[in-house]
C-alpha atoms as a PDB file:
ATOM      1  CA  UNK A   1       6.864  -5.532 -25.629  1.00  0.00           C
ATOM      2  CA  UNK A   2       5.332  -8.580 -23.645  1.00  0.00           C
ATOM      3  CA  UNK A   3       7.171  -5.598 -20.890  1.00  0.00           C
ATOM      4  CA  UNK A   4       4.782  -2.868 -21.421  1.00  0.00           C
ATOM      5  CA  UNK A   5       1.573  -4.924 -22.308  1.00  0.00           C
ATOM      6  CA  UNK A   6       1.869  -6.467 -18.553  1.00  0.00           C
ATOM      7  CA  UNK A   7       2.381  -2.631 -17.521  1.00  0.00           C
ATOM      8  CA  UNK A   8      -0.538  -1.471 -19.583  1.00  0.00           C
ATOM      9  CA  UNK A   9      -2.674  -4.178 -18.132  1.00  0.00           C
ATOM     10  CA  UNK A  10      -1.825  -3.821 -14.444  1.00  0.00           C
ATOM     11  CA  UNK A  11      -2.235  -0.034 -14.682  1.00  0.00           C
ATOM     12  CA  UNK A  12      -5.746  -0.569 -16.772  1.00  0.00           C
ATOM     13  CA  UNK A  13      -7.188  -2.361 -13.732  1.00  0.00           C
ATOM     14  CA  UNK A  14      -6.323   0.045 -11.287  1.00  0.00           C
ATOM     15  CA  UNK A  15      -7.516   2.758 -13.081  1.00  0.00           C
ATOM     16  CA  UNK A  16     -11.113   0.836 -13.361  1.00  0.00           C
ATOM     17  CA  UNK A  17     -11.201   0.638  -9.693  1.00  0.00           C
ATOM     18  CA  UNK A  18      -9.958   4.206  -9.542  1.00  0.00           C
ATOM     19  CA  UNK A  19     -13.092   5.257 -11.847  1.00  0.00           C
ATOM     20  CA  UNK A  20     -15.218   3.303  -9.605  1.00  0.00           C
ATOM     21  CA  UNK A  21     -15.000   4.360  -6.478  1.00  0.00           C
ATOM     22  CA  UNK A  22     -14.159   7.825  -6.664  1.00  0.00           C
ATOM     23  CA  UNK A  23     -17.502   8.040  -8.401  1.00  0.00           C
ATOM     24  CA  UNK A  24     -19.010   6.159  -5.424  1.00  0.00           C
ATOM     25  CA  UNK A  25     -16.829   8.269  -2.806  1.00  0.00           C
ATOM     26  CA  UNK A  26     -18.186  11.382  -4.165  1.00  0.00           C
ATOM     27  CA  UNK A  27     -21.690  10.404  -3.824  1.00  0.00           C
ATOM     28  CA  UNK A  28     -21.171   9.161  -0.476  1.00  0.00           C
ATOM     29  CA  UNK A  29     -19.602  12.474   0.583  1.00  0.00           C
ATOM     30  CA  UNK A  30     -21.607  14.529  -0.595  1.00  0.00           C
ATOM     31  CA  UNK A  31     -24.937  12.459  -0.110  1.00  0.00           C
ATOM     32  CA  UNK A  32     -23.324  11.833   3.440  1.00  0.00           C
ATOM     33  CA  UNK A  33     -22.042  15.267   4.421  1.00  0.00           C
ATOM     34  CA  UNK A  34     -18.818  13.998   5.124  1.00  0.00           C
ATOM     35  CA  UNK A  35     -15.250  15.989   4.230  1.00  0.00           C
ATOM     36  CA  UNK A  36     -13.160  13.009   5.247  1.00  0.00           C
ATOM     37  CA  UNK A  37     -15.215  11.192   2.381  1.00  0.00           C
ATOM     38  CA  UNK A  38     -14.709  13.512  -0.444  1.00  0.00           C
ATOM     39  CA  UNK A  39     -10.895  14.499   0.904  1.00  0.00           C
ATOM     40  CA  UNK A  40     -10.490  10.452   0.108  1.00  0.00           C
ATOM     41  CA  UNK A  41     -12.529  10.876  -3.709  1.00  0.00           C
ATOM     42  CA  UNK A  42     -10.227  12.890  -4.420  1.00  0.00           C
ATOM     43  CA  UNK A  43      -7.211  11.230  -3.621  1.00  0.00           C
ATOM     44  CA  UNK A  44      -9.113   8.445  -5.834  1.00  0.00           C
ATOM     45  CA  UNK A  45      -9.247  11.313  -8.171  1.00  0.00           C
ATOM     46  CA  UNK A  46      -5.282  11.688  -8.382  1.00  0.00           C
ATOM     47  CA  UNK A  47      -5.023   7.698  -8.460  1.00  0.00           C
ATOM     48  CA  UNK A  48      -6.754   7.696 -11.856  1.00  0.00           C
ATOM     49  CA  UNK A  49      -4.542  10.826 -12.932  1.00  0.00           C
ATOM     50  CA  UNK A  50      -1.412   8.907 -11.671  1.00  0.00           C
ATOM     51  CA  UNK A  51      -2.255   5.997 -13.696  1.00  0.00           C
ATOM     52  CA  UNK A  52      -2.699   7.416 -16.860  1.00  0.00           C
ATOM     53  CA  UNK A  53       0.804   9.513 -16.680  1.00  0.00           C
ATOM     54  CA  UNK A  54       2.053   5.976 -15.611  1.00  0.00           C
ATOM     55  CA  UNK A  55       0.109   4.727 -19.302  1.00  0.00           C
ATOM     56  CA  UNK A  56       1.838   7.698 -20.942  1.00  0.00           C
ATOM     57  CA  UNK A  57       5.694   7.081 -20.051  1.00  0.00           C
ATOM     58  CA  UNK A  58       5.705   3.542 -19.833  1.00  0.00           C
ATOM     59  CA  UNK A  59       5.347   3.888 -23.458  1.00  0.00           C
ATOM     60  CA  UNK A  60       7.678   6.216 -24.162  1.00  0.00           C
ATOM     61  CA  UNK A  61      10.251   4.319 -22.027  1.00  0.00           C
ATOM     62  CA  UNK A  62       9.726   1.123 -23.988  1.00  0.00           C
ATOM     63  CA  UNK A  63      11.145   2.714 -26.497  1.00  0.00           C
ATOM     64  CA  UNK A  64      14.742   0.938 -27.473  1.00  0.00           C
ATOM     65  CA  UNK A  65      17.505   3.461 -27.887  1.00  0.00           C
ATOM     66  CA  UNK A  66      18.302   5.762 -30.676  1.00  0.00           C
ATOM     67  CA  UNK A  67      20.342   7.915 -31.688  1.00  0.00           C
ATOM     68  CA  UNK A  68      19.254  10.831 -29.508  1.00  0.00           C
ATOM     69  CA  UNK A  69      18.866   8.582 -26.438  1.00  0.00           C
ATOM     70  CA  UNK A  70      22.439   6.088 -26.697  1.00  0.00           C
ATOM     71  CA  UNK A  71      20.820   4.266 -23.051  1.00  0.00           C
ATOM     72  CA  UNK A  72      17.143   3.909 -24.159  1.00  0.00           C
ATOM     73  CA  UNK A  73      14.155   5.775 -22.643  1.00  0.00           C
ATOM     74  CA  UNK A  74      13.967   4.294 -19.196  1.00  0.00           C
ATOM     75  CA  UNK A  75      14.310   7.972 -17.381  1.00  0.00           C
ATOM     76  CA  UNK A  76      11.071   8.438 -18.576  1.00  0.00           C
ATOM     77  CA  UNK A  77       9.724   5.867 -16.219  1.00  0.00           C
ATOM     78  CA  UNK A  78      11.139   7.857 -13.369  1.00  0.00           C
ATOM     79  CA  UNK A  79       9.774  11.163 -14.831  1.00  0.00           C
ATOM     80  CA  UNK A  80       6.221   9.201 -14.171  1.00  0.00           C
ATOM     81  CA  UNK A  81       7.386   8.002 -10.426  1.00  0.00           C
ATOM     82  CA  UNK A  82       8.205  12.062 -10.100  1.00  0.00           C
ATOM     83  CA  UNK A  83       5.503  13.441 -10.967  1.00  0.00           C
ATOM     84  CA  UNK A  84       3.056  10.674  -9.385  1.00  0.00           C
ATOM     85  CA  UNK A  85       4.613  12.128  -6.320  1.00  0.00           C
ATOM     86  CA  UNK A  86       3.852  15.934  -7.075  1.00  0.00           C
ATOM     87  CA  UNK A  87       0.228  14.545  -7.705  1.00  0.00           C
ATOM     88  CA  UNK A  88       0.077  12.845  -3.942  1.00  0.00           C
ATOM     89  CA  UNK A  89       1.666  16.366  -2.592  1.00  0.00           C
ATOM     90  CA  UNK A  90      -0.820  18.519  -4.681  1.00  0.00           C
ATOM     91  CA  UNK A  91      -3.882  16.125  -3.251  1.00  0.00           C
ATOM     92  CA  UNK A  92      -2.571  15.907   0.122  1.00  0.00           C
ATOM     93  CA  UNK A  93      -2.414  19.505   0.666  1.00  0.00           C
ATOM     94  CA  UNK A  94      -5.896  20.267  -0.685  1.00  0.00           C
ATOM     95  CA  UNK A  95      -6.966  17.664   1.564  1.00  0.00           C
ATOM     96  CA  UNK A  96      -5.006  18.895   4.753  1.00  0.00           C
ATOM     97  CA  UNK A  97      -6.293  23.003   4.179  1.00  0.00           C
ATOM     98  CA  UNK A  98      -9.906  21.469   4.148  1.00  0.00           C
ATOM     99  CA  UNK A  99      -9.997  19.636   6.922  1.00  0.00           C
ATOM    100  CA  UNK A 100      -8.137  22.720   8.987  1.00  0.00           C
ATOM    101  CA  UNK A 101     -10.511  25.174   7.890  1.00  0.00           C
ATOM    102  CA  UNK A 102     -13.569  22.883   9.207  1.00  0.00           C
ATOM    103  CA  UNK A 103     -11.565  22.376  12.358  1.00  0.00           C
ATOM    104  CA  UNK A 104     -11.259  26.191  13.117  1.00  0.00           C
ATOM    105  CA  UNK A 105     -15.084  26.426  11.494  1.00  0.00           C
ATOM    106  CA  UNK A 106     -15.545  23.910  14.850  1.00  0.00           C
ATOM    107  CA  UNK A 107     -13.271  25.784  17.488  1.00  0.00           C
ATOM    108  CA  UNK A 108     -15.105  29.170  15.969  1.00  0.00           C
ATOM    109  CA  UNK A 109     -18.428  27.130  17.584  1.00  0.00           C
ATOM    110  CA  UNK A 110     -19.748  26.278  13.952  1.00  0.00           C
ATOM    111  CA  UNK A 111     -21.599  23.000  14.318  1.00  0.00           C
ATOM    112  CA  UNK A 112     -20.724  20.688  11.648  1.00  0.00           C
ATOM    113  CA  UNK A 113     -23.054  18.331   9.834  1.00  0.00           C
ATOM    114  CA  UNK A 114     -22.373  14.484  11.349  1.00  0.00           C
ATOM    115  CA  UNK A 115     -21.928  12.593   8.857  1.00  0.00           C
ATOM    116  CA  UNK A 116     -24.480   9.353   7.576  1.00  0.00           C
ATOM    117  CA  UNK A 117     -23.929   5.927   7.497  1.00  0.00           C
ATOM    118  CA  UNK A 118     -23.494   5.958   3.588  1.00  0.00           C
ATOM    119  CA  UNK A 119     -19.962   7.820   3.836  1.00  0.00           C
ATOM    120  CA  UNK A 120     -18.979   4.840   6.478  1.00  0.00           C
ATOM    121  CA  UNK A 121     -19.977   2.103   3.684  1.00  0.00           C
ATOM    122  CA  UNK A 122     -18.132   4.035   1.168  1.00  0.00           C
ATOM    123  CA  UNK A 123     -15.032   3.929   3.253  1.00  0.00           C
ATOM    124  CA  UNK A 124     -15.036   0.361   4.226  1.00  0.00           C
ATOM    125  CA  UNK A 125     -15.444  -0.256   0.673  1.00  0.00           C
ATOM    126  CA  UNK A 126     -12.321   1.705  -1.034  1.00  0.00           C
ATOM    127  CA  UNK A 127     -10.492  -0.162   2.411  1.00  0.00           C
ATOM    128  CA  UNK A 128     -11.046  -3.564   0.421  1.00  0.00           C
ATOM    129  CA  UNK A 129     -10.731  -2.551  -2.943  1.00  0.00           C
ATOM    130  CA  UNK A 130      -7.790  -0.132  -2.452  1.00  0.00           C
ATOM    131  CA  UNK A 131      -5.866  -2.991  -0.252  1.00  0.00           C
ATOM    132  CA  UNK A 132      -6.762  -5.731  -2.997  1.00  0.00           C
ATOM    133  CA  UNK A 133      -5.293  -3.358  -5.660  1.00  0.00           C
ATOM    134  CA  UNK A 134      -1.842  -2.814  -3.574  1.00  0.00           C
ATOM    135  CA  UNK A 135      -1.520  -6.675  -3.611  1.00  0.00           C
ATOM    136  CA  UNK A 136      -1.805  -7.135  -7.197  1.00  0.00           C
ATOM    137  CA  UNK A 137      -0.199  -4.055  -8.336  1.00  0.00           C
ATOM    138  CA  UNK A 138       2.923  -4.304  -5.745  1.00  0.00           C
ATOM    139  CA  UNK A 139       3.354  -7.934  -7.097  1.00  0.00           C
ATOM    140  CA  UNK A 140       3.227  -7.114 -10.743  1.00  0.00           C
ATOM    141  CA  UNK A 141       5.599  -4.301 -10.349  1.00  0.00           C
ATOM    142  CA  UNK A 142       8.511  -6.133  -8.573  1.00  0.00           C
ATOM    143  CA  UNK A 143       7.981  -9.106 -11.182  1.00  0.00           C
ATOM    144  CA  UNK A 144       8.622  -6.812 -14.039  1.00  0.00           C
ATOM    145  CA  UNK A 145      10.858  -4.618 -12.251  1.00  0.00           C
ATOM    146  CA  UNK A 146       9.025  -0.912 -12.738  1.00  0.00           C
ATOM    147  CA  UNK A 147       9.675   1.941 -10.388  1.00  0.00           C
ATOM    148  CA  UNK A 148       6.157   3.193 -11.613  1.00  0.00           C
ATOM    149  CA  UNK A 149       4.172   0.412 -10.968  1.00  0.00           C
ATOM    150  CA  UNK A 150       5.713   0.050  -7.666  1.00  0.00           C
ATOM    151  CA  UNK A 151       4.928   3.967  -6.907  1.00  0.00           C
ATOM    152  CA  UNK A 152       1.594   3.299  -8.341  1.00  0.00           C
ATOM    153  CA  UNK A 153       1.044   0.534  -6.132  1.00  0.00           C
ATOM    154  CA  UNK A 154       1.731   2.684  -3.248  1.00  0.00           C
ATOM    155  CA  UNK A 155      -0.364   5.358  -4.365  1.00  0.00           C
ATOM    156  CA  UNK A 156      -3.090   2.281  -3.934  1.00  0.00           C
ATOM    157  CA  UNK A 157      -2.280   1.530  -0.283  1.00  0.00           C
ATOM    158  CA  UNK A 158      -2.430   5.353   0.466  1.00  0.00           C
ATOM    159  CA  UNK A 159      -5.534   5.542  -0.444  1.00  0.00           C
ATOM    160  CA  UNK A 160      -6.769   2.433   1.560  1.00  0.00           C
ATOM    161  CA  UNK A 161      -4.807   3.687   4.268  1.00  0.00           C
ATOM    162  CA  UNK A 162      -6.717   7.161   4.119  1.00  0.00           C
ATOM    163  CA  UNK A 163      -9.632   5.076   3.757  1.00  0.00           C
ATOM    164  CA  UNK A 164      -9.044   3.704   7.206  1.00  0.00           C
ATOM    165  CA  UNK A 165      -8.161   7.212   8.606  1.00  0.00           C
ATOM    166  CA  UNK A 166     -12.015   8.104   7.067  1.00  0.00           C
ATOM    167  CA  UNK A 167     -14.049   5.079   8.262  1.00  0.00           C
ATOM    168  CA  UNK A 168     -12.477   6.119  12.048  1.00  0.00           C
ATOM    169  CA  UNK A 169     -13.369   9.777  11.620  1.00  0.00           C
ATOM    170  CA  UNK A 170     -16.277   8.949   9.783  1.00  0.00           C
ATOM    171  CA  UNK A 171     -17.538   6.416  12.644  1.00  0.00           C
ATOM    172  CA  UNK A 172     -16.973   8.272  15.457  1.00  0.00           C
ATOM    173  CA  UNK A 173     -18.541  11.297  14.507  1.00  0.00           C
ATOM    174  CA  UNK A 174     -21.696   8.742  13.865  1.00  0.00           C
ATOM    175  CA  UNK A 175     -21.868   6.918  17.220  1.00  0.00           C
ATOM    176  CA  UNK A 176     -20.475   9.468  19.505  1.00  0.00           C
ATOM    177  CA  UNK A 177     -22.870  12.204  18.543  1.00  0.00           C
ATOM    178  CA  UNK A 178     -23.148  15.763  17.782  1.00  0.00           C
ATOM    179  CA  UNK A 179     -20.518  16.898  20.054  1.00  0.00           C
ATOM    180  CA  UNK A 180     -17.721  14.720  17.763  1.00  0.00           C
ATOM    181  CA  UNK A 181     -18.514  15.581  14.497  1.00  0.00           C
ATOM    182  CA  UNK A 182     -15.118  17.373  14.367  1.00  0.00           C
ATOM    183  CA  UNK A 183     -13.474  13.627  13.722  1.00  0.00           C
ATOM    184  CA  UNK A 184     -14.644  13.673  10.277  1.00  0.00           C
ATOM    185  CA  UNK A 185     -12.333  16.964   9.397  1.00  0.00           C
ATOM    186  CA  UNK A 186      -9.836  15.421  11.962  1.00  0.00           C
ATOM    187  CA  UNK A 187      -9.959  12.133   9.604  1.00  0.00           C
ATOM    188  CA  UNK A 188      -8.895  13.921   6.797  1.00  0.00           C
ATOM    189  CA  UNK A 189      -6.388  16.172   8.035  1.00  0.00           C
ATOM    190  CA  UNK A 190      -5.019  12.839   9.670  1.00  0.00           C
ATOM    191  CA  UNK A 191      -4.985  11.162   5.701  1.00  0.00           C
ATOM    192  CA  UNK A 192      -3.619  14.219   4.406  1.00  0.00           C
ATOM    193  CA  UNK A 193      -0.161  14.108   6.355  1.00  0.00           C
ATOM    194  CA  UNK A 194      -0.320  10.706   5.329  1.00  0.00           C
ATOM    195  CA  UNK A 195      -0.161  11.111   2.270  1.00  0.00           C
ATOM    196  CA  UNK A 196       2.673  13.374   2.444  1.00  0.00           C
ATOM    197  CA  UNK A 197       4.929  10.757   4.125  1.00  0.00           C
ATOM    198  CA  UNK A 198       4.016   8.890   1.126  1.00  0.00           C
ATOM    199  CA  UNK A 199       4.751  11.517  -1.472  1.00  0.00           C
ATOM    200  CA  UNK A 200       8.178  12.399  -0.004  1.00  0.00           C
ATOM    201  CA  UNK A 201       9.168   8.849   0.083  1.00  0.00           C
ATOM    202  CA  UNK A 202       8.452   8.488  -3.733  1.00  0.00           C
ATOM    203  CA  UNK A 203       9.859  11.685  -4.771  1.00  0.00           C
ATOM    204  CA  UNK A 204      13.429  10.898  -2.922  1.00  0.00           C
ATOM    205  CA  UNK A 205      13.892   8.020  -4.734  1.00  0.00           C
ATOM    206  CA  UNK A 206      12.677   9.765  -8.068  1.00  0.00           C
ATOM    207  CA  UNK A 207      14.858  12.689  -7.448  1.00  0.00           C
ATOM    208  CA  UNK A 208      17.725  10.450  -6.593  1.00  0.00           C
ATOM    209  CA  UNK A 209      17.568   8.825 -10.057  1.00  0.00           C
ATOM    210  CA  UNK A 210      17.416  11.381 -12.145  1.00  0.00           C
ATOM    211  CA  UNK A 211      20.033  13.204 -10.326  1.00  0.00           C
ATOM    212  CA  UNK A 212      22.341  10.129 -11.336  1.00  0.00           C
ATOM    213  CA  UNK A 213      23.075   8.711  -7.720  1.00  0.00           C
ATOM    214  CA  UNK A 214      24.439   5.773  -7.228  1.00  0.00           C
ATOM    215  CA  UNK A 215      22.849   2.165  -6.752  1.00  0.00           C
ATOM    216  CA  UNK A 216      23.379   1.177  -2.837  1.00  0.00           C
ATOM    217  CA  UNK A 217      26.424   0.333  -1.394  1.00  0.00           C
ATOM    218  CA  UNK A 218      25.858  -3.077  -1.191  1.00  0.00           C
ATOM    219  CA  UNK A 219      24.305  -3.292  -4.650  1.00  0.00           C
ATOM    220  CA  UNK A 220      28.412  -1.834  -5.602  1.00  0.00           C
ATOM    221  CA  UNK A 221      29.886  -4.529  -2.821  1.00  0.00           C
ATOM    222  CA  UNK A 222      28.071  -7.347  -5.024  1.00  0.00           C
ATOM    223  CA  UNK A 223      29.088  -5.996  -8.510  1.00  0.00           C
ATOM    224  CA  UNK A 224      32.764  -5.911  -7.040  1.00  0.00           C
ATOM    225  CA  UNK A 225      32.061  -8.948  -6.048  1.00  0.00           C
ATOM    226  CA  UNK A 226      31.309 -10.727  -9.159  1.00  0.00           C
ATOM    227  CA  UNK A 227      34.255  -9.109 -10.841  1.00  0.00           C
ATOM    228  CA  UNK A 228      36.802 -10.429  -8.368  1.00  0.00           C
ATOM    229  CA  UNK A 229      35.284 -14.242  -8.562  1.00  0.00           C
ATOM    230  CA  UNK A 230      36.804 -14.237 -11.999  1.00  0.00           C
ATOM    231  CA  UNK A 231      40.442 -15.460 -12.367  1.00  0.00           C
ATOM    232  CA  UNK A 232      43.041 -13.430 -13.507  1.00  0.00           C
ATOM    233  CA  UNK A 233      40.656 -10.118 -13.123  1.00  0.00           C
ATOM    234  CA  UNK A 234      42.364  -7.443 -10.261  1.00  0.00           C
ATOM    235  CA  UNK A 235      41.430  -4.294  -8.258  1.00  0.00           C
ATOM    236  CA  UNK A 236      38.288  -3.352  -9.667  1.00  0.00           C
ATOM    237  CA  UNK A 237      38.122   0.248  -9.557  1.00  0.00           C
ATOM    238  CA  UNK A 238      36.478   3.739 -10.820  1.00  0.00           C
ATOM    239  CA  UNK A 239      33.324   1.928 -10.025  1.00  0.00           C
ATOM    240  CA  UNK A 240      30.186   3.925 -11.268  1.00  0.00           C
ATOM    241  CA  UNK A 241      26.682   2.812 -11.469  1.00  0.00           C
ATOM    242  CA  UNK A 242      23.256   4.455 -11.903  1.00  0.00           C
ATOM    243  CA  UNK A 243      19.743   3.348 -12.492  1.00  0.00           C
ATOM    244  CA  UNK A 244      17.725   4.129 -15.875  1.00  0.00           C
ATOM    245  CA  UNK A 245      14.041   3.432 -15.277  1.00  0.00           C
ATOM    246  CA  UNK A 246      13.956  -0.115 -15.152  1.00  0.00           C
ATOM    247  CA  UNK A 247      17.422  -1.187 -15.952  1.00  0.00           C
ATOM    248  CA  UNK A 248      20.850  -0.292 -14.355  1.00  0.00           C
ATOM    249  CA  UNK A 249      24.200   0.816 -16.229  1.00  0.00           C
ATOM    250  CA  UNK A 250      27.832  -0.168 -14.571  1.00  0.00           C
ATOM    251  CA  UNK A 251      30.935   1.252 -15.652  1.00  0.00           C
ATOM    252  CA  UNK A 252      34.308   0.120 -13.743  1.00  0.00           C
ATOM    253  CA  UNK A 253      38.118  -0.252 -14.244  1.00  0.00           C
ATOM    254  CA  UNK A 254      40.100  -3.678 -14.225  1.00  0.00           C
ATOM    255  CA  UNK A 255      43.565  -4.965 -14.421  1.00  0.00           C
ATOM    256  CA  UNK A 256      44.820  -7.762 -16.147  1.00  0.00           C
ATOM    257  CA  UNK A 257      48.327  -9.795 -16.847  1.00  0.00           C
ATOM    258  CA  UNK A 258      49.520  -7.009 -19.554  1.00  0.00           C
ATOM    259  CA  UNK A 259      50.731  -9.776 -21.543  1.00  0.00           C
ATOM    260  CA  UNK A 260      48.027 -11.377 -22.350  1.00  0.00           C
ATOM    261  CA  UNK A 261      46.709 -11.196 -25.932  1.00  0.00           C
ATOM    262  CA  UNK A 262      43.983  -9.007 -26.844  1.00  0.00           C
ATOM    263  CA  UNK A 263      41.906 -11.748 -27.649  1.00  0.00           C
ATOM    264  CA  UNK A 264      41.838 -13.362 -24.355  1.00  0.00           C
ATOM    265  CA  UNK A 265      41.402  -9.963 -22.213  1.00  0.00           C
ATOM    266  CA  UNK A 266      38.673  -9.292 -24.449  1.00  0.00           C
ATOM    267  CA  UNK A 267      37.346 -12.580 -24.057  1.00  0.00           C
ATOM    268  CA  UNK A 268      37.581 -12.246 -19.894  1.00  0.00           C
ATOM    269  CA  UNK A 269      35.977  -8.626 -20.158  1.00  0.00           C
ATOM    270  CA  UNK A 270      33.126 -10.174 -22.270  1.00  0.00           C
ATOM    271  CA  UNK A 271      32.880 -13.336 -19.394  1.00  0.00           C
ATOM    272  CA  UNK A 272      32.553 -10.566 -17.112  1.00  0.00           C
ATOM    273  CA  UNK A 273      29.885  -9.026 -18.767  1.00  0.00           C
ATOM    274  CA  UNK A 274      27.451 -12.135 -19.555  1.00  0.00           C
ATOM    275  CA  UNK A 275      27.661 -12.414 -15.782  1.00  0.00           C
ATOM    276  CA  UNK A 276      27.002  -8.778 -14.888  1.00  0.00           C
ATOM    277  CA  UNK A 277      23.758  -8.921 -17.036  1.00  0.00           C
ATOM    278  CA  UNK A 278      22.706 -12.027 -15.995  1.00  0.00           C
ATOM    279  CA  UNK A 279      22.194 -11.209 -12.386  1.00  0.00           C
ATOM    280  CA  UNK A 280      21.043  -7.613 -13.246  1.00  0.00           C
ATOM    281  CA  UNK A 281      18.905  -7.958 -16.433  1.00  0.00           C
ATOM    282  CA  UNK A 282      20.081  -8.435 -20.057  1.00  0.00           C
ATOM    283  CA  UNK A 283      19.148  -4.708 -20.538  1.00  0.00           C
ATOM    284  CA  UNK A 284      22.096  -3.696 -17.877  1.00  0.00           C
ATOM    285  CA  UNK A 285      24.820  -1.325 -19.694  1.00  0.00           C
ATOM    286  CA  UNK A 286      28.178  -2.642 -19.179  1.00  0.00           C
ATOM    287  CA  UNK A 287      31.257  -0.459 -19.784  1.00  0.00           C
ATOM    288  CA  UNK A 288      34.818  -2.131 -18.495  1.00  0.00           C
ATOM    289  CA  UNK A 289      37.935  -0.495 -19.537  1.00  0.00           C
ATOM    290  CA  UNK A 290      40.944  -2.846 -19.005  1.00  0.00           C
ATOM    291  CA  UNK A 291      43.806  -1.782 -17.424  1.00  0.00           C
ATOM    292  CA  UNK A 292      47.856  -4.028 -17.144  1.00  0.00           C
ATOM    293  CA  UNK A 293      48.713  -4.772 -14.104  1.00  0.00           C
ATOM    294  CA  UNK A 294      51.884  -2.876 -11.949  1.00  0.00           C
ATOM    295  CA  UNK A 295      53.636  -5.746 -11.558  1.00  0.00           C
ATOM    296  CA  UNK A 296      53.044  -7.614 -14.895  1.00  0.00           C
ATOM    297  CA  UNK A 297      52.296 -10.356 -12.937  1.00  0.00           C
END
């Protein structure tokens, strides 16, 4: 619980910082007559959307397990990473078809309005504010291990990083005249491909989860690792692992001296277990099916 409430409250301030400046970015674009402005309101927009699905399936995946879900809820904290990751691609691309159509708008020989020192404030603003919420939110999410938080977090430092692209477009197209208005469309079309690096990134790792790949190879090296350090434990093998939201599940395959008593195998298997979970979380599923050895030995 203590979980979710650190979750809830990390989200909660982004999403008052969200409110805040897209209402300000808005004003400032439109006010301003700047696209690269309101191409970054809304990607503020889809911030505040993003956290509340985060809101939503953080508390569902809190849930402990039952008997419909034997591993607990935790997918559904990758179902939020997922679709936080549509949301960036959906902004993104109404961001990048804006900023092309003013571009050919300018090749046609349309001038475009230059935008006004309000849209620049605006920018250099959500460049502060969007950076400060990375920190925080980027730090709270490793602490408490959350693949949501951590996609939320860089959901804030696309946006200050759009912010950037903005105040360049934005500022150019102020000092260097009439002539380079066409930065401020430029800007945006510049933070929209951005924001599809970003997206991509998020919805590979998403994808990957859900799709029940395994944890990395060194992640595996370590786990065989830890198996092997105890004594009279051989050959792990049939090693499988996954990731469920923010816990991890390892199954594997030992051998042991077959004459040993059941007791004591069980009693290894269970030593084996205490350490698995207490380098990976207590919340890490651990499945080991033991095995006698060839040789007796």
């Amino acid at each position: 619980m203590k979980r979710e409430h650190e979750i809830y409250k990390v989200t909660l301030v982004g999403s008052v910082g969200n409110v805040v400046l897209l209402t300000f970015k808005f004003i400032a674009g439109t006010l301003g007559h700047s696209s690269a402005m309101i191409a970054d309101a809304v990607h503020s927009l889809s911030d505040f959307f993003t956290d509340l699905i985060v809101l939503l399936f953080v508390k569902i995946s809190a849930k402990p397990q039952d008997e419909s879900h034997d591993y607990g809820h935790g997918k559904f904290e990758t179902f939020a990473t997922f679709f936080i990751g549509l949301a960036l691609i959906a902004a993104a691309t109404g961001i990048i078809v804006s900023g092309v159509l003013k571009f050919v708008d300018w090749l046609g020989g349309e001038q475009l309005e230059a935008p006004s020192k309000l849209a620049l404030w605006a920018a250099l603003l959500s460049i502060v504010v969007k950076e400060g919420l990375f920190r925080y939110t980027i730090h709270c999410g490793k602490s408490l291990d959350s693949q949501a938080v951590i996609a939320n977090a860089w959901h804030h430092r696309s946006d200050a990083l759009s912010s950037i692209g903005a105040a360049i477009g934005i500022g150019g197209a102020i000092l260097l005249g009439d002539r380079w208005t066409v930065l401020d469309p430029l800007a945006s079309i510049v933070v929209g491909l951005m924001l599809v690096k970003v997206a991509i990134d998020l919805l590979k790792s998403s994808v990957g989860e859900l799709t029940e790949s395994s944890l990395p190879a060194e992640t595996e090296r370590e786990i065989e690792g830890i198996i092997k350090s105890f004594p009279g434990v051989f050959e792990p093998h049939n090693l499988r692992t996954r990731r469920i939201g923010d816990h991890i599940a390892i199954e594997t395959h030992v051998r042991m001296d077959g004459r040993l008593p059941l007791d004591d195998a069980h009693e290894r298997a269970t030593a084996i277990e205490r350490e698995l979970k207490q380098r990976f979380g207590s919340a890490t599923h651990v499945t080991i099916h033991m095995e006698p050895t060839k040789d007796k030995a």
